[in-house]
PDB file of N, CA and C in Angstrom:
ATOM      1  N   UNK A   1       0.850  -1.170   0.000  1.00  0.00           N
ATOM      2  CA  UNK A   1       0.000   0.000   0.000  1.00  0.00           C
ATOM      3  C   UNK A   1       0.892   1.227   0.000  1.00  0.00           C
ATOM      4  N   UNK A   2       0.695   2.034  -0.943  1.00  0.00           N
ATOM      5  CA  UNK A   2       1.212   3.603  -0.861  1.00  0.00           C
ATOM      6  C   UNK A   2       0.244   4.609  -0.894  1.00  0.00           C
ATOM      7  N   UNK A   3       0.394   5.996  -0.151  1.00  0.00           N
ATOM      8  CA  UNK A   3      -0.070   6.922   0.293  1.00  0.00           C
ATOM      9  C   UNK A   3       0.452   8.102  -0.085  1.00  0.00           C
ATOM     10  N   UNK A   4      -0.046   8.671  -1.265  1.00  0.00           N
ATOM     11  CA  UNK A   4       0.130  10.296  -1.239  1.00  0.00           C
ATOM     12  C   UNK A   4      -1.024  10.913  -0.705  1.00  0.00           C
ATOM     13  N   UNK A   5      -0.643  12.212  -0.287  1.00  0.00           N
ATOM     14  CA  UNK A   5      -1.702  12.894   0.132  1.00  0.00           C
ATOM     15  C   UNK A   5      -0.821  14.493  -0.141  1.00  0.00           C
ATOM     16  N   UNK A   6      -1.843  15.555  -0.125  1.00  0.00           N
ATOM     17  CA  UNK A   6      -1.244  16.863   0.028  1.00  0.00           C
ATOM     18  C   UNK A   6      -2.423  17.323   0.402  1.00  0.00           C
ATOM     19  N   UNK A   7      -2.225  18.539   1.159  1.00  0.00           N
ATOM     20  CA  UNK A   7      -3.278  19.804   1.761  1.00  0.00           C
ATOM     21  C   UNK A   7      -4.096  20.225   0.568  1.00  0.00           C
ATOM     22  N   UNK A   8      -5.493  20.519   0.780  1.00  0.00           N
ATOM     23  CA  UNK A   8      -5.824  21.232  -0.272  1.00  0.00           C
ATOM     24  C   UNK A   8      -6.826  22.663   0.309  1.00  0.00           C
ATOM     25  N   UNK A   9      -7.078  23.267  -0.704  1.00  0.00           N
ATOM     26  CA  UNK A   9      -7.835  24.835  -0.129  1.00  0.00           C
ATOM     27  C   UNK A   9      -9.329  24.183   0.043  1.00  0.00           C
ATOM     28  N   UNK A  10      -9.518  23.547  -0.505  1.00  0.00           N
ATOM     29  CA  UNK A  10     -11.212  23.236  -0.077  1.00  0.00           C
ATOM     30  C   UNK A  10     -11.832  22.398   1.628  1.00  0.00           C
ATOM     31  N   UNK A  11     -12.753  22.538   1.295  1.00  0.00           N
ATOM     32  CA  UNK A  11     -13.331  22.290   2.766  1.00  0.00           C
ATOM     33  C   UNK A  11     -14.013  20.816   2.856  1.00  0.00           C
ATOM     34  N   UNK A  12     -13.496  20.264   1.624  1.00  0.00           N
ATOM     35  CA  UNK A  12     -13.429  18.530   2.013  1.00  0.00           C
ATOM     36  C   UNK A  12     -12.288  17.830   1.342  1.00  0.00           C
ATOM     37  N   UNK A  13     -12.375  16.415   1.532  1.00  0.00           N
ATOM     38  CA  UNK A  13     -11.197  15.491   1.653  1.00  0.00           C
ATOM     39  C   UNK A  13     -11.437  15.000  -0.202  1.00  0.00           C
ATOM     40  N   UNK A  14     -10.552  14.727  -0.885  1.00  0.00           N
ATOM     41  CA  UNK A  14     -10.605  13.700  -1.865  1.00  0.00           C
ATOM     42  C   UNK A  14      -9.580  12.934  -2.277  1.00  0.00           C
ATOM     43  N   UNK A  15     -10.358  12.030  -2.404  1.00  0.00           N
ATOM     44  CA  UNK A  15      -9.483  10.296  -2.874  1.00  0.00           C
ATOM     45  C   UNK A  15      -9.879   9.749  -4.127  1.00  0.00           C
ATOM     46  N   UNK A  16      -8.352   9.148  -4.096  1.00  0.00           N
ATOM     47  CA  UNK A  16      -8.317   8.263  -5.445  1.00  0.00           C
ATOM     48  C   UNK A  16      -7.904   7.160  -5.276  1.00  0.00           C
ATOM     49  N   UNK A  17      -8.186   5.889  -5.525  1.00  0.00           N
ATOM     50  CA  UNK A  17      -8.012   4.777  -5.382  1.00  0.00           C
ATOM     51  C   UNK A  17      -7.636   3.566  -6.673  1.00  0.00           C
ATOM     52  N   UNK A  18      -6.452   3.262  -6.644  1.00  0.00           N
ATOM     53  CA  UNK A  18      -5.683   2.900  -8.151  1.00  0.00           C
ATOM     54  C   UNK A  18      -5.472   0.900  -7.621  1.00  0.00           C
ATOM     55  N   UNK A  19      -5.641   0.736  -8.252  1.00  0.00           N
ATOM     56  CA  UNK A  19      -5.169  -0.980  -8.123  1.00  0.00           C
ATOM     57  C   UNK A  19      -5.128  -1.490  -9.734  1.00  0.00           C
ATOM     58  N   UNK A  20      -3.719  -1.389  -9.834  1.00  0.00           N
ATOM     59  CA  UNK A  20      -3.072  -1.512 -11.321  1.00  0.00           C
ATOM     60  C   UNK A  20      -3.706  -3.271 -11.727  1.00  0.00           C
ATOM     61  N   UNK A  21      -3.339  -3.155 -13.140  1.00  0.00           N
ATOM     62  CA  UNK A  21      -3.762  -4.577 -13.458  1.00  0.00           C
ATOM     63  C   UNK A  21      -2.274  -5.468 -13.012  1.00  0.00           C
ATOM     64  N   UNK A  22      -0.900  -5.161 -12.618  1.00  0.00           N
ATOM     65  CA  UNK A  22      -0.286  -5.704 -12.651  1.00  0.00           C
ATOM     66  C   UNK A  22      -0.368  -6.536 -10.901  1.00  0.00           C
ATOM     67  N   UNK A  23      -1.319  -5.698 -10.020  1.00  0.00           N
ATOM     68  CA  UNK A  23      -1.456  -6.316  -9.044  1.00  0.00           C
ATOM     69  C   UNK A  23      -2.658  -7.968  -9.202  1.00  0.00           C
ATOM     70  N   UNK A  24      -3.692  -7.665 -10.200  1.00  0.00           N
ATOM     71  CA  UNK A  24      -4.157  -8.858 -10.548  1.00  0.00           C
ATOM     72  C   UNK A  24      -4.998  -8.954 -11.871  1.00  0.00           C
ATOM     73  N   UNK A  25      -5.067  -9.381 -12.985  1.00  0.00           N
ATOM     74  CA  UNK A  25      -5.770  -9.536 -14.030  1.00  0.00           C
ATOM     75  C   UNK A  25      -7.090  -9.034 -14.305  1.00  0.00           C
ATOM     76  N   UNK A  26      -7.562  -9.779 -12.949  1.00  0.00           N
ATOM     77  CA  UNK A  26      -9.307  -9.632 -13.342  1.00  0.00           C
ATOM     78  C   UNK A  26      -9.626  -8.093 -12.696  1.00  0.00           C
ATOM     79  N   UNK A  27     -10.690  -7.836 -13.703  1.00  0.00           N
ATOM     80  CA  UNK A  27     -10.584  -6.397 -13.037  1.00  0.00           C
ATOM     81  C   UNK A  27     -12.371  -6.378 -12.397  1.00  0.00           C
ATOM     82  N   UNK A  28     -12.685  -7.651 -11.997  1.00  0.00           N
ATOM     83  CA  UNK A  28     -13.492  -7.676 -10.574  1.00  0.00           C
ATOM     84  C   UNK A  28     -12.774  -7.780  -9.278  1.00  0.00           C
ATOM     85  N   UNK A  29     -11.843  -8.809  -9.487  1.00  0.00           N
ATOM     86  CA  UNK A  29     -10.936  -8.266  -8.173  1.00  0.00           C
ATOM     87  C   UNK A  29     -10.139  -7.223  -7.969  1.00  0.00           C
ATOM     88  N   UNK A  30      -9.761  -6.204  -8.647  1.00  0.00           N
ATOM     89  CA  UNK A  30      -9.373  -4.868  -8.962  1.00  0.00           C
ATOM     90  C   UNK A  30     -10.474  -4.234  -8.316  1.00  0.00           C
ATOM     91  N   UNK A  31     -11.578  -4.717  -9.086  1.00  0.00           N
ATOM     92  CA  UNK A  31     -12.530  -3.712  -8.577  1.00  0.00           C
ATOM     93  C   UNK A  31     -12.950  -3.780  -7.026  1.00  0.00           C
ATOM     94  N   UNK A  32     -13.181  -4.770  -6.850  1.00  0.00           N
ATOM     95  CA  UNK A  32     -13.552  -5.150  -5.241  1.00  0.00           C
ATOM     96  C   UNK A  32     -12.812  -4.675  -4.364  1.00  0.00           C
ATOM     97  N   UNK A  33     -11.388  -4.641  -4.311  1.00  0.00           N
ATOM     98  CA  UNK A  33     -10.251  -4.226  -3.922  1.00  0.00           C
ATOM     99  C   UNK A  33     -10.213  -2.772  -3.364  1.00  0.00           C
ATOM    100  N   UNK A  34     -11.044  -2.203  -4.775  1.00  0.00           N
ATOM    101  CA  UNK A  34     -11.479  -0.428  -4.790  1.00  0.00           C
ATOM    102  C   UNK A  34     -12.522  -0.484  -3.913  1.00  0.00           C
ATOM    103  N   UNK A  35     -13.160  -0.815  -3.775  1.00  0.00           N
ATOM    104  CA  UNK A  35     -14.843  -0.998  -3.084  1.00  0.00           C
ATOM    105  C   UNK A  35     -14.248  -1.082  -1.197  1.00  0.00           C
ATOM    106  N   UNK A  36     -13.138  -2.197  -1.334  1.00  0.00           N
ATOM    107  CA  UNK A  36     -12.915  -2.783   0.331  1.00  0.00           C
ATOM    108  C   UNK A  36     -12.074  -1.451   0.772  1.00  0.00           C
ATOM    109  N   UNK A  37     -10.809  -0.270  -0.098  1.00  0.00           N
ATOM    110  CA  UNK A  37     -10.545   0.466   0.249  1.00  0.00           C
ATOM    111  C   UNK A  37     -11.317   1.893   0.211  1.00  0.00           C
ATOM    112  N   UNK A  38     -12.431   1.929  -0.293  1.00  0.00           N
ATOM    113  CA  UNK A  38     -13.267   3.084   0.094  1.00  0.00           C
ATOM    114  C   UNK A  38     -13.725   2.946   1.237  1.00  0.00           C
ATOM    115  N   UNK A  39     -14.173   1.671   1.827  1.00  0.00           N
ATOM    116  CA  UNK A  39     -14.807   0.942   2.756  1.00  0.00           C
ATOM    117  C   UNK A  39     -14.075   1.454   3.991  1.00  0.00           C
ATOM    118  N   UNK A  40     -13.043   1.079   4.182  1.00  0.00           N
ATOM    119  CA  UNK A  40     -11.872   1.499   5.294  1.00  0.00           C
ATOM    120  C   UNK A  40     -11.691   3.005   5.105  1.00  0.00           C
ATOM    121  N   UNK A  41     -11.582   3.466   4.030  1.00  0.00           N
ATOM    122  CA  UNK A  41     -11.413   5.093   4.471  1.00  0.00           C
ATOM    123  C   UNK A  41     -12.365   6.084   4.686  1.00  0.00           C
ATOM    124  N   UNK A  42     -13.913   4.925   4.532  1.00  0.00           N
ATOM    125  CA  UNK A  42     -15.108   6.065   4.765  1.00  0.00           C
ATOM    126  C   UNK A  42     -15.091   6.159   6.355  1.00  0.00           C
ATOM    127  N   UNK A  43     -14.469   5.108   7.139  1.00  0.00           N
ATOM    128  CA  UNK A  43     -14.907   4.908   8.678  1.00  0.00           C
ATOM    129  C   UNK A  43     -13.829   6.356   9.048  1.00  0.00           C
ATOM    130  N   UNK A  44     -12.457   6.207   8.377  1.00  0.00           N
ATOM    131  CA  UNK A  44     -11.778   7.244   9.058  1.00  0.00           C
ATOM    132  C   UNK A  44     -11.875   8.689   8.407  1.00  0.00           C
ATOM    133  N   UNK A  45     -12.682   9.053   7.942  1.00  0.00           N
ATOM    134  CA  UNK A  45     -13.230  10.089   7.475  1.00  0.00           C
ATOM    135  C   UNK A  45     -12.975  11.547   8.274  1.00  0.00           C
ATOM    136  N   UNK A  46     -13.597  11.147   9.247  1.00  0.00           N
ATOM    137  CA  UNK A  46     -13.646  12.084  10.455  1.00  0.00           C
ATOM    138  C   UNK A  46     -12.789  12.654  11.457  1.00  0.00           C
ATOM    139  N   UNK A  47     -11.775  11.692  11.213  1.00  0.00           N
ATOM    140  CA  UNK A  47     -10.673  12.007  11.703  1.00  0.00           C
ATOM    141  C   UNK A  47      -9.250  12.678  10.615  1.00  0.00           C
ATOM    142  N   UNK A  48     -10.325  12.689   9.103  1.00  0.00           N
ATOM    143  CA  UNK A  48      -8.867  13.294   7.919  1.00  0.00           C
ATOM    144  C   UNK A  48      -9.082  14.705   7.651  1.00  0.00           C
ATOM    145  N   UNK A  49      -8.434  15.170   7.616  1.00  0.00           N
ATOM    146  CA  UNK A  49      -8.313  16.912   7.914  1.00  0.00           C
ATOM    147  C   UNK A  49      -9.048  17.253   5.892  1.00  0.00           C
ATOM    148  N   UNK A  50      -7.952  18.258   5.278  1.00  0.00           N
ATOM    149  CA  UNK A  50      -8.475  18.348   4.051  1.00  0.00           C
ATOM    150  C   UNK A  50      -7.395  18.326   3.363  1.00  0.00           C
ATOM    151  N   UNK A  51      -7.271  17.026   2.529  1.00  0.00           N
ATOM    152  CA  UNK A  51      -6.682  16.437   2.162  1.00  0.00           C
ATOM    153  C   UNK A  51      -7.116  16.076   0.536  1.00  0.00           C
ATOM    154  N   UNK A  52      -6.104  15.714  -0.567  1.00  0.00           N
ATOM    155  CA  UNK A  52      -6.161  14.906  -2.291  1.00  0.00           C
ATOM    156  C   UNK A  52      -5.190  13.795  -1.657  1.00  0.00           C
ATOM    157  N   UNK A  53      -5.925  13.147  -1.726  1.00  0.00           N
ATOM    158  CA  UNK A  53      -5.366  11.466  -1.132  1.00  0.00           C
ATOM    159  C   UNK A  53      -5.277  10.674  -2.352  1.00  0.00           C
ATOM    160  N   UNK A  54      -4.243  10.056  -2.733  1.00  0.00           N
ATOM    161  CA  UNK A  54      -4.338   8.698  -3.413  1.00  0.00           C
ATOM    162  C   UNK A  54      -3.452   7.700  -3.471  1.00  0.00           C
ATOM    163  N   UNK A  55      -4.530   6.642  -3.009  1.00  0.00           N
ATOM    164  CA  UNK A  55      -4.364   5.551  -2.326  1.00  0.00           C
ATOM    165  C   UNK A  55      -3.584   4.390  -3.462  1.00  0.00           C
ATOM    166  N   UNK A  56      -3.084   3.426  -3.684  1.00  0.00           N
ATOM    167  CA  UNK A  56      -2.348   2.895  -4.510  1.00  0.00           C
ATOM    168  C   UNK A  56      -1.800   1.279  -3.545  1.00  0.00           C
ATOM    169  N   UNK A  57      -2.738   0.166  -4.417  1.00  0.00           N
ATOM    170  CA  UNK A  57      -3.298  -1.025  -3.592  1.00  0.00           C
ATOM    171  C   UNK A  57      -2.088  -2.072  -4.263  1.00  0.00           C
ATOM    172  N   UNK A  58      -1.172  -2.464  -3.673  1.00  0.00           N
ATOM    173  CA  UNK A  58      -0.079  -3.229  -3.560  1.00  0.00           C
ATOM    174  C   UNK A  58      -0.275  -4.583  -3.435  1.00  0.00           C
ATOM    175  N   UNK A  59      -1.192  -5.416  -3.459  1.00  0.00           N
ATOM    176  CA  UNK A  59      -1.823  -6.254  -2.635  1.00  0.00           C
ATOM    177  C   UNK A  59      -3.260  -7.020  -2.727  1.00  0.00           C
ATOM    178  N   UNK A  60      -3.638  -7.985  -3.295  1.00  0.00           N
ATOM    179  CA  UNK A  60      -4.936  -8.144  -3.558  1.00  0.00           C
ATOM    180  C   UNK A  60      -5.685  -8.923  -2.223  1.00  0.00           C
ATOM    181  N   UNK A  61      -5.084  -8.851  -1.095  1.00  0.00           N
ATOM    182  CA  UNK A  61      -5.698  -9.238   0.381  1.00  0.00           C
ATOM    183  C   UNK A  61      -6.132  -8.407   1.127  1.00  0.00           C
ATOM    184  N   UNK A  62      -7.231  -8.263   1.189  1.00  0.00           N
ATOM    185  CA  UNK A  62      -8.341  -7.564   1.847  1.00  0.00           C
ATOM    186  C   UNK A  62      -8.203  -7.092   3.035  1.00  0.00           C
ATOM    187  N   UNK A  63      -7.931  -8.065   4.003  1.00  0.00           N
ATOM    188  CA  UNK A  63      -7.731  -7.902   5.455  1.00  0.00           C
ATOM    189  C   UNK A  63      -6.310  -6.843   5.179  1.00  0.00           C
ATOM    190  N   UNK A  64      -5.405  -7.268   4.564  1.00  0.00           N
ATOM    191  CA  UNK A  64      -4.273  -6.531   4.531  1.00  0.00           C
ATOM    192  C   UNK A  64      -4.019  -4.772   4.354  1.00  0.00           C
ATOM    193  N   UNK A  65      -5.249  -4.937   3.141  1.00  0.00           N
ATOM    194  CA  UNK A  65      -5.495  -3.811   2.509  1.00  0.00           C
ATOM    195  C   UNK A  65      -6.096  -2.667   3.599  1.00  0.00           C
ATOM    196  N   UNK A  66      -7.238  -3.381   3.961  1.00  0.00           N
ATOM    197  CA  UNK A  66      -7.707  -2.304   5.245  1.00  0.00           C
ATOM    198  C   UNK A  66      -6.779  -2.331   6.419  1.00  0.00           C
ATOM    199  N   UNK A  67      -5.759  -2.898   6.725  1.00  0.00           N
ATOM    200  CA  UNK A  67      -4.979  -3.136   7.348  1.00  0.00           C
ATOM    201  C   UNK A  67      -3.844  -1.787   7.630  1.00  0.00           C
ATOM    202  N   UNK A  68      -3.282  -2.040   6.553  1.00  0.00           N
ATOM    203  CA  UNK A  68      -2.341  -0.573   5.739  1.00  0.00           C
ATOM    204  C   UNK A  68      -3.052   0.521   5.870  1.00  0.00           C
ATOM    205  N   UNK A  69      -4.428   0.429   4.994  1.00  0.00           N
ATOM    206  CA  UNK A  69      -5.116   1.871   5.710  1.00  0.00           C
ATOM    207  C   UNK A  69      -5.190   2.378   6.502  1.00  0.00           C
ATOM    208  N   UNK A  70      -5.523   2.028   7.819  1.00  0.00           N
ATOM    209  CA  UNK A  70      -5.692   1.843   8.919  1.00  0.00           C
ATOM    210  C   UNK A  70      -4.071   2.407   9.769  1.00  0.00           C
ATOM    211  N   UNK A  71      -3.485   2.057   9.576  1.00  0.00           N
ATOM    212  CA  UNK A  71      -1.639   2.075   9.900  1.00  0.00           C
ATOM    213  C   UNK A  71      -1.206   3.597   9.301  1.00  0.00           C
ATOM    214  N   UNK A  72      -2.048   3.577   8.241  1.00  0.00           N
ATOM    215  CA  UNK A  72      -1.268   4.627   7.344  1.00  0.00           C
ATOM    216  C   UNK A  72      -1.888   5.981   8.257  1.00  0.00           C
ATOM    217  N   UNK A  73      -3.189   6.074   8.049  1.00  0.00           N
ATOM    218  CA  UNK A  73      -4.317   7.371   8.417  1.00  0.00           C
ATOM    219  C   UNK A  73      -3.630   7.285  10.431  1.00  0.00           C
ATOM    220  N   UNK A  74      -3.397   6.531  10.658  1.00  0.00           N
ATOM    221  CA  UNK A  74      -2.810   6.506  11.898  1.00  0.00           C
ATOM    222  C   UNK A  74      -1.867   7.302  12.176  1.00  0.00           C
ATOM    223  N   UNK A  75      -0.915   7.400  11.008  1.00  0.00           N
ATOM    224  CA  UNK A  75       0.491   8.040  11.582  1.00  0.00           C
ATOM    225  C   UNK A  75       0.329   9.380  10.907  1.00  0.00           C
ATOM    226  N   UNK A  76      -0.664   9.840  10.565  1.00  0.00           N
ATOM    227  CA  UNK A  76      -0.957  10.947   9.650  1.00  0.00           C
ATOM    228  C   UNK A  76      -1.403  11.973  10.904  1.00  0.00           C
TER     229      UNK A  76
END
């Protein structure tokens, strides 16, 4: 999992969420992948200032994935 982020002037958060085909072929599990990391970053929402986030999925394991999220928005 990698994490850019930078400050932005507006008064909400936005994300982008990338899971290359080289992490897995099918692009339902690509897609799902996208779905499980919106999933994890809608809970920490409230705690992300105002932020252009994009997220970049290393990994096609789920638990892992929200895992990293989780770790990452932590040390932020």
């Amino acid at each position: 999992m990698q994490i850019i982020f930078l400050p932005n002037r507006g008064n909400v958060s936005r994300f982008a969420f990338i899971v290359s085909a080289s992490v897995d072929k099918r692009a339902t599990k690509r897609n799902r992948i996208k779905r499980v990391m919106r999933e994890a970053v809608r809970g920490l929402l409230p705690r992300v200032g105002h932020y252009d986030v994009v997220l970049l999925a290393r990994s096609t394991n789920e638990e892992e994935v929200v895992k990293r999220i989780h770790e990452l928005f932590d040390s932020l």
